[in-house]
C-alpha atoms as a PDB file:
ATOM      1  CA  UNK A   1       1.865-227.903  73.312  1.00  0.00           C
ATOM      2  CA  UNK A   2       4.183-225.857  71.782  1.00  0.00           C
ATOM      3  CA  UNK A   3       7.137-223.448  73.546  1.00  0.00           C
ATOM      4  CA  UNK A   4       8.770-220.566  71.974  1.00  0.00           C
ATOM      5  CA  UNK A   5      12.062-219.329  73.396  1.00  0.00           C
ATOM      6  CA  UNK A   6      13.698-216.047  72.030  1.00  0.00           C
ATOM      7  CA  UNK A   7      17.363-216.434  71.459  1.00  0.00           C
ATOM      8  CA  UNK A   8      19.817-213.205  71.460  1.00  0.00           C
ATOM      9  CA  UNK A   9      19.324-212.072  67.352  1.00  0.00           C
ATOM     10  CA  UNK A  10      21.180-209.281  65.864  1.00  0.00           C
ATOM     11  CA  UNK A  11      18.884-206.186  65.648  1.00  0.00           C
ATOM     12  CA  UNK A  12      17.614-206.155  62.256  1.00  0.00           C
ATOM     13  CA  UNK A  13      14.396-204.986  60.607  1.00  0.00           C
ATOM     14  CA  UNK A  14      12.531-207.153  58.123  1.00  0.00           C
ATOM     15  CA  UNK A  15      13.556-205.544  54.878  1.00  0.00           C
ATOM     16  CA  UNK A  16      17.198-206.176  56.411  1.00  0.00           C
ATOM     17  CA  UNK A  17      16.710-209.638  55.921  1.00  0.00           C
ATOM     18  CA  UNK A  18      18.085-211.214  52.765  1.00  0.00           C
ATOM     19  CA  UNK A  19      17.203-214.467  53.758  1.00  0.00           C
ATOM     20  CA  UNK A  20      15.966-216.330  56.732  1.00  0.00           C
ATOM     21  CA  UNK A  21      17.711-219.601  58.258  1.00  0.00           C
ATOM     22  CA  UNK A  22      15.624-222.195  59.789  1.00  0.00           C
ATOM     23  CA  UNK A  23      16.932-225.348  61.890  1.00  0.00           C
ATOM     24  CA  UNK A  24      14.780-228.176  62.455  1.00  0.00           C
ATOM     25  CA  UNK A  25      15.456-231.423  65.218  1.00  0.00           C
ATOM     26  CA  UNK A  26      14.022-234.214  62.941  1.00  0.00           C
ATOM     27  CA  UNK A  27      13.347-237.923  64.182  1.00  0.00           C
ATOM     28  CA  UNK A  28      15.307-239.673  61.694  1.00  0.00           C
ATOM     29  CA  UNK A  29      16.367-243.498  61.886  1.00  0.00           C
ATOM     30  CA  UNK A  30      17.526-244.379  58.304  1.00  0.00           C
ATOM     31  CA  UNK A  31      19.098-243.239  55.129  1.00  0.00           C
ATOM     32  CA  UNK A  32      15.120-243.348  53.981  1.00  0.00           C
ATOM     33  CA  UNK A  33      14.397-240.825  56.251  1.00  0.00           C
ATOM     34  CA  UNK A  34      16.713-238.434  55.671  1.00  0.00           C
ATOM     35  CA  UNK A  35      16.164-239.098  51.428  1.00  0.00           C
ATOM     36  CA  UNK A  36      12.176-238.229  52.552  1.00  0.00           C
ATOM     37  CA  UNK A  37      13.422-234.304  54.067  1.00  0.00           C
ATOM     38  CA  UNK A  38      15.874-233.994  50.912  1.00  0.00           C
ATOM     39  CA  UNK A  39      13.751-234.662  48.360  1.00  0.00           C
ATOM     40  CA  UNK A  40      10.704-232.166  49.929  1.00  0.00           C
ATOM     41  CA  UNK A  41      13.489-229.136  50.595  1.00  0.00           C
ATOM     42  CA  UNK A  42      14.969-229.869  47.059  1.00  0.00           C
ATOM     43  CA  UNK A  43      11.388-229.666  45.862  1.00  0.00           C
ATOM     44  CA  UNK A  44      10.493-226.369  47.450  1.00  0.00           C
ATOM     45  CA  UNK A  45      10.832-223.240  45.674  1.00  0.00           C
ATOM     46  CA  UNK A  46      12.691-220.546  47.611  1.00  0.00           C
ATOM     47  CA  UNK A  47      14.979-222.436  48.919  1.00  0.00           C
ATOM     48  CA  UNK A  48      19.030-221.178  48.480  1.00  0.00           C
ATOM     49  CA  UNK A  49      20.197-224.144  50.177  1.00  0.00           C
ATOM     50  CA  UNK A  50      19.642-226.660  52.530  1.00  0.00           C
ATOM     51  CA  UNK A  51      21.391-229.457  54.695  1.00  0.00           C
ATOM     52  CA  UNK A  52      20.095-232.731  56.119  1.00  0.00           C
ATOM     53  CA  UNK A  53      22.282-234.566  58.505  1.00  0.00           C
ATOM     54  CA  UNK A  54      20.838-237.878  59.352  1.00  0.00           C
ATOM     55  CA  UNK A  55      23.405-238.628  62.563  1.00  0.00           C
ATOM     56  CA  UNK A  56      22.527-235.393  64.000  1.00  0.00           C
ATOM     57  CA  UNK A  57      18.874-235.650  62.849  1.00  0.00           C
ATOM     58  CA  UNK A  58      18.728-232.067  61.705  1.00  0.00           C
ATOM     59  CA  UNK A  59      17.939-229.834  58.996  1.00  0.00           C
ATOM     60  CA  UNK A  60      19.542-226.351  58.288  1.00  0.00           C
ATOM     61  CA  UNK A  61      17.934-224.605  55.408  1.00  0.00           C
ATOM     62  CA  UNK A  62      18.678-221.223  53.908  1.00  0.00           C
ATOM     63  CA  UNK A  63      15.728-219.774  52.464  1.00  0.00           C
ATOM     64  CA  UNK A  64      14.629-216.659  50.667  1.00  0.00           C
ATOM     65  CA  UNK A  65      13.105-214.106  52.379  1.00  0.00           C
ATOM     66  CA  UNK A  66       9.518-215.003  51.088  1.00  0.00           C
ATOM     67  CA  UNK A  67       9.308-218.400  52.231  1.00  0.00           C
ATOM     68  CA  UNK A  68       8.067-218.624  55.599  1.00  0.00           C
ATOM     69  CA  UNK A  69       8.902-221.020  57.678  1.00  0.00           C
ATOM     70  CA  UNK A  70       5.399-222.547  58.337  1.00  0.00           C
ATOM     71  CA  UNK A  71       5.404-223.863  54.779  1.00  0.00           C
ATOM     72  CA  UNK A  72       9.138-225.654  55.232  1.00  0.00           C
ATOM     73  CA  UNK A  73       7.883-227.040  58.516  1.00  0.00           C
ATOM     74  CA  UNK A  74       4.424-228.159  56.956  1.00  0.00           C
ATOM     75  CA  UNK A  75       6.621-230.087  54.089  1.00  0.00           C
ATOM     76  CA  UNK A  76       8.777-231.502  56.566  1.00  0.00           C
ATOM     77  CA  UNK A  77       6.014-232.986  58.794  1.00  0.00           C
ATOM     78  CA  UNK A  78       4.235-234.092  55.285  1.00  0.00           C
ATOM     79  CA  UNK A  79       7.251-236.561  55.254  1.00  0.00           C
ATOM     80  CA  UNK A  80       5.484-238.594  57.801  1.00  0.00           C
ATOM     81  CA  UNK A  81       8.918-237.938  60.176  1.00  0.00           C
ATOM     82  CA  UNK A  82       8.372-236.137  63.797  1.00  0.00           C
ATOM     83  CA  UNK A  83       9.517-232.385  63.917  1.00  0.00           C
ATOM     84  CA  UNK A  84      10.821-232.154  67.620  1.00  0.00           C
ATOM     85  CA  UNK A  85      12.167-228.845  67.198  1.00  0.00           C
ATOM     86  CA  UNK A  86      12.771-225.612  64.715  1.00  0.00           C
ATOM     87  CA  UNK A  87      14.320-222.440  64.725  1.00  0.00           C
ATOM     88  CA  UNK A  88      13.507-219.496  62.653  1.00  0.00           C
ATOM     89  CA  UNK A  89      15.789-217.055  62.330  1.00  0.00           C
ATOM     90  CA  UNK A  90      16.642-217.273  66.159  1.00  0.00           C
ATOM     91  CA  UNK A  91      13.297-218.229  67.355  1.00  0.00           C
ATOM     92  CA  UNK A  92      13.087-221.779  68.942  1.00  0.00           C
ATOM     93  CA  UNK A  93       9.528-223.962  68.871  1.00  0.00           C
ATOM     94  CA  UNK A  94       9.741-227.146  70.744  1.00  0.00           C
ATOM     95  CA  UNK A  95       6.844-229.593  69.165  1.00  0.00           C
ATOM     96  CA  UNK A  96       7.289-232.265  71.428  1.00  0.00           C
ATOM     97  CA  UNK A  97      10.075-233.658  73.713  1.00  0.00           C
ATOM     98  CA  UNK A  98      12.605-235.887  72.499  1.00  0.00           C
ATOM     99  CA  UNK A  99      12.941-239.386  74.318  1.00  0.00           C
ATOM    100  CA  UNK A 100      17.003-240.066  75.023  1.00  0.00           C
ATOM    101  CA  UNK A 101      17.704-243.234  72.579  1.00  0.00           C
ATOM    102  CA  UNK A 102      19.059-246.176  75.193  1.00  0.00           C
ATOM    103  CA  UNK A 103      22.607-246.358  75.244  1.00  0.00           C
ATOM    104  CA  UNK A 104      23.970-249.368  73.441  1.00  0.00           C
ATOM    105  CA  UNK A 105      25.008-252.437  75.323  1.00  0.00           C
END
């Protein structure tokens, strides 16, 4: 089950929109993992730029305005890794709750 929460956004109109920023919450254990999400968003045309932080297990991506962010999530998930979260231009999903990692001994 998915939930979408609006966050405050600057009032703009589509046209306005140069290009749209997505954030994704990625389940990502290894340097494998996060090699998986680069090589799919360096793949993907229409993508300005894009950042995967493996510590954080997140994804910030810059993309042009006519790449939606249904096809960057699609790739992502293609990866085999679990998409816990995104954010489109604002607009939160949660995918599926995140289990707190055990605190080491």
């Amino acid at each position: 089950m998915s939930a979408i929460i609006q966050s405050e956004m600057p009032e703009t109109t589509p046209k306005e929109l140069s290009e749209h920023t997505y954030r994704f919450d990625i389940g990502m254990s290894c340097s494998g993992c996060s090699g998986a999400v680069n090589r799919v968003l360096g793949k993907l045309s229409g993508i300005k730029s894009y950042d995967v932080n493996l510590g954080a297990e997140k994804a910030l991506v810059t993309a042009e305005p006519n790449l939606d962010y249904d096809t960057v999530y699609e790739k992502i998930k293609k990866t085999g890794k679990t998409v816990y979260s995104g954010e489109a231009d604002g607009v939160l999903t949660i995918y599926k709750e995140r289990t707190p990692k055990p605190a080491a001994a």
